[in-house]
C-alpha atoms as a PDB file:
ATOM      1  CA  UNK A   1     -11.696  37.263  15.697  1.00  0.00           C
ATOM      2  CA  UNK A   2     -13.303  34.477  16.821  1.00  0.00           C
ATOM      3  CA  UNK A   3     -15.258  33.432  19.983  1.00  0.00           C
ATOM      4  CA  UNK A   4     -12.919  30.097  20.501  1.00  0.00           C
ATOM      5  CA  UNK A   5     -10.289  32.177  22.758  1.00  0.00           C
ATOM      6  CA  UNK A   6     -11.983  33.623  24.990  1.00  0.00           C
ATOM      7  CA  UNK A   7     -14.601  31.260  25.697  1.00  0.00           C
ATOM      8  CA  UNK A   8     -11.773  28.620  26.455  1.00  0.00           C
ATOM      9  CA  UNK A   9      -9.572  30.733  28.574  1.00  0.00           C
ATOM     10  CA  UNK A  10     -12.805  31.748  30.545  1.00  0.00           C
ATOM     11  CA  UNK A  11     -13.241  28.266  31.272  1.00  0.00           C
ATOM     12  CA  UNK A  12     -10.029  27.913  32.238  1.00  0.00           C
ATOM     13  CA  UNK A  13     -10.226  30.352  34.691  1.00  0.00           C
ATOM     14  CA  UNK A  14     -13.680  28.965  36.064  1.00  0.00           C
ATOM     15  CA  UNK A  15     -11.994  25.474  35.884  1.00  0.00           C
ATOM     16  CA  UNK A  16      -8.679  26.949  38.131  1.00  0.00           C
ATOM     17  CA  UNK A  17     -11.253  28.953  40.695  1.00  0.00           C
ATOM     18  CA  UNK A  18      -9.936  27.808  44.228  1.00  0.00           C
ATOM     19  CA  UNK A  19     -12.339  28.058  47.129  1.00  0.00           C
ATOM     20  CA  UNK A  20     -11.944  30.827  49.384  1.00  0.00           C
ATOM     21  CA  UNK A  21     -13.444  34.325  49.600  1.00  0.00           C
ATOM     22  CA  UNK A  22     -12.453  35.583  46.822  1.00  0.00           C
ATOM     23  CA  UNK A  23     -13.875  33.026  44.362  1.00  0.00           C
ATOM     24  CA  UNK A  24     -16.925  35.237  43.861  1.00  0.00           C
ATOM     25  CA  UNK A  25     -14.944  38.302  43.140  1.00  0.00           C
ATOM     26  CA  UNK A  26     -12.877  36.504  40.790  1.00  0.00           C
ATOM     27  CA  UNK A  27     -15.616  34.976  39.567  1.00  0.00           C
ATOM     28  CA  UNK A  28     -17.093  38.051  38.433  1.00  0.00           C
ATOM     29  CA  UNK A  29     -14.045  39.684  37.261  1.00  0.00           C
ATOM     30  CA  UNK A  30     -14.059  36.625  34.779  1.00  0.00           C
ATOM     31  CA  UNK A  31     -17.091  37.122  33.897  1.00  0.00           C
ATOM     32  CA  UNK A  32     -16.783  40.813  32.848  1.00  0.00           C
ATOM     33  CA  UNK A  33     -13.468  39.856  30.803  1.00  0.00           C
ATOM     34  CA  UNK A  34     -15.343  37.197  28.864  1.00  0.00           C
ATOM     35  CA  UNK A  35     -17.872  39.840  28.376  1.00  0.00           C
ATOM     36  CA  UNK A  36     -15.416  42.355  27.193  1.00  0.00           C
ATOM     37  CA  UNK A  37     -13.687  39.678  24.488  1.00  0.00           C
ATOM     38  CA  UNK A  38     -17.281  38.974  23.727  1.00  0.00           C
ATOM     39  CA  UNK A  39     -18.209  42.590  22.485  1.00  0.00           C
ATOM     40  CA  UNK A  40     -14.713  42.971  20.914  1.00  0.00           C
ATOM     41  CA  UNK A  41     -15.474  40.092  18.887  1.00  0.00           C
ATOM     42  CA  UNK A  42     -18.722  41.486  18.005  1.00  0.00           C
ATOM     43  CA  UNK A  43     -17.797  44.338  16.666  1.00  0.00           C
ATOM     44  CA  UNK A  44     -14.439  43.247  15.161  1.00  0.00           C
ATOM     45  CA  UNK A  45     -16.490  43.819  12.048  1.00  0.00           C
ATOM     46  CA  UNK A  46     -14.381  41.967   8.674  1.00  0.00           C
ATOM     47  CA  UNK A  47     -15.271  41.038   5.121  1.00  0.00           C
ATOM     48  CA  UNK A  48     -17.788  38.448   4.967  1.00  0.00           C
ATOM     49  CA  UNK A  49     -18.392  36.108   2.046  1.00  0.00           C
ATOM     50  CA  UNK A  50     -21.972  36.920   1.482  1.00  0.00           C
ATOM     51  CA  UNK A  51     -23.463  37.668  -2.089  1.00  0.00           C
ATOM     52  CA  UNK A  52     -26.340  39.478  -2.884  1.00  0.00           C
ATOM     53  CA  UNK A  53     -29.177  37.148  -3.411  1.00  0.00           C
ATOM     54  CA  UNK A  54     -30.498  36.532  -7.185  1.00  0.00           C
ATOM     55  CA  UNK A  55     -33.659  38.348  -7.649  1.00  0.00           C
ATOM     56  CA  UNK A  56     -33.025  40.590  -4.050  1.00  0.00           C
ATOM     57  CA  UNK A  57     -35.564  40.662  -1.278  1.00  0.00           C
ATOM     58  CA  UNK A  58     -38.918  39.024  -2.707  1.00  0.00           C
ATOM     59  CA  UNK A  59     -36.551  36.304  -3.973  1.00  0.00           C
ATOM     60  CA  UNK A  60     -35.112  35.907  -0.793  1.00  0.00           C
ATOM     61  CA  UNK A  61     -38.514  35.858   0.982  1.00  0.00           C
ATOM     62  CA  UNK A  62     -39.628  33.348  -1.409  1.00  0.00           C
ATOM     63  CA  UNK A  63     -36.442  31.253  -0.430  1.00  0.00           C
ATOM     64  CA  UNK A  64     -36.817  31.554   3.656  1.00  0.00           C
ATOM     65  CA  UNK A  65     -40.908  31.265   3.107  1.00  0.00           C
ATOM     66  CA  UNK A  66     -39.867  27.800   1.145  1.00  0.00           C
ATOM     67  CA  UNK A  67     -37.319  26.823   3.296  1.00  0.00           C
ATOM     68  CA  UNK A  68     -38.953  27.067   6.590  1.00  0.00           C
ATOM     69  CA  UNK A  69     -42.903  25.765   6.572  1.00  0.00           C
ATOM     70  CA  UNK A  70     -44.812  28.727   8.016  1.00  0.00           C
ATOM     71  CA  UNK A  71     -42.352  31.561   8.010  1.00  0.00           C
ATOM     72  CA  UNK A  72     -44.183  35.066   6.807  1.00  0.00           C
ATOM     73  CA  UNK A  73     -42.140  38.179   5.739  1.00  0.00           C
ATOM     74  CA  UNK A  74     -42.086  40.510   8.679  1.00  0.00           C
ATOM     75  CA  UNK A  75     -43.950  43.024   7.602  1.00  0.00           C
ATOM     76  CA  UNK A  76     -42.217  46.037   9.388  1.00  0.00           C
ATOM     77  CA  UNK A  77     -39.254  45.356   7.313  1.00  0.00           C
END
């Protein structure tokens, strides 16, 4: 699932807000539906194309070290 939806139907809604007391109300009830697609998104957990990198962590820490100048290995883990 992807964050496209809901993001653009929450705009929508923003977008189509009339004025009036309610607007706030709505507002928020928007809000908390966006957040709701939000978390369902995040843990819609699928497959993921990822590959374990060649030579594993200290390889990896090598890479990221290399790749961005002054990056350190946290060292909590």
């Amino acid at each position: 699932m992807r964050v496209d939806s809901p993001v653009r139907a929450y705009e929508e809604r923003m977008a189509a807000l009339e004025e009036g007391p309610l607007r706030a109300v709505r507002a928020a009830n928007a809000a908390r539906a966006l957040a709701g697609a939000l978390e369902a998104v995040a843990a819609s957990a699928g497959p993921t194309r990822a590959r374990p990198h060649p030579g594993g962590v200290p390889a990896w820490e090598a890479a990221a070290a290399a790749y961005v100048p002054g990056r350190r290995p946290d060292p909590d883990g």
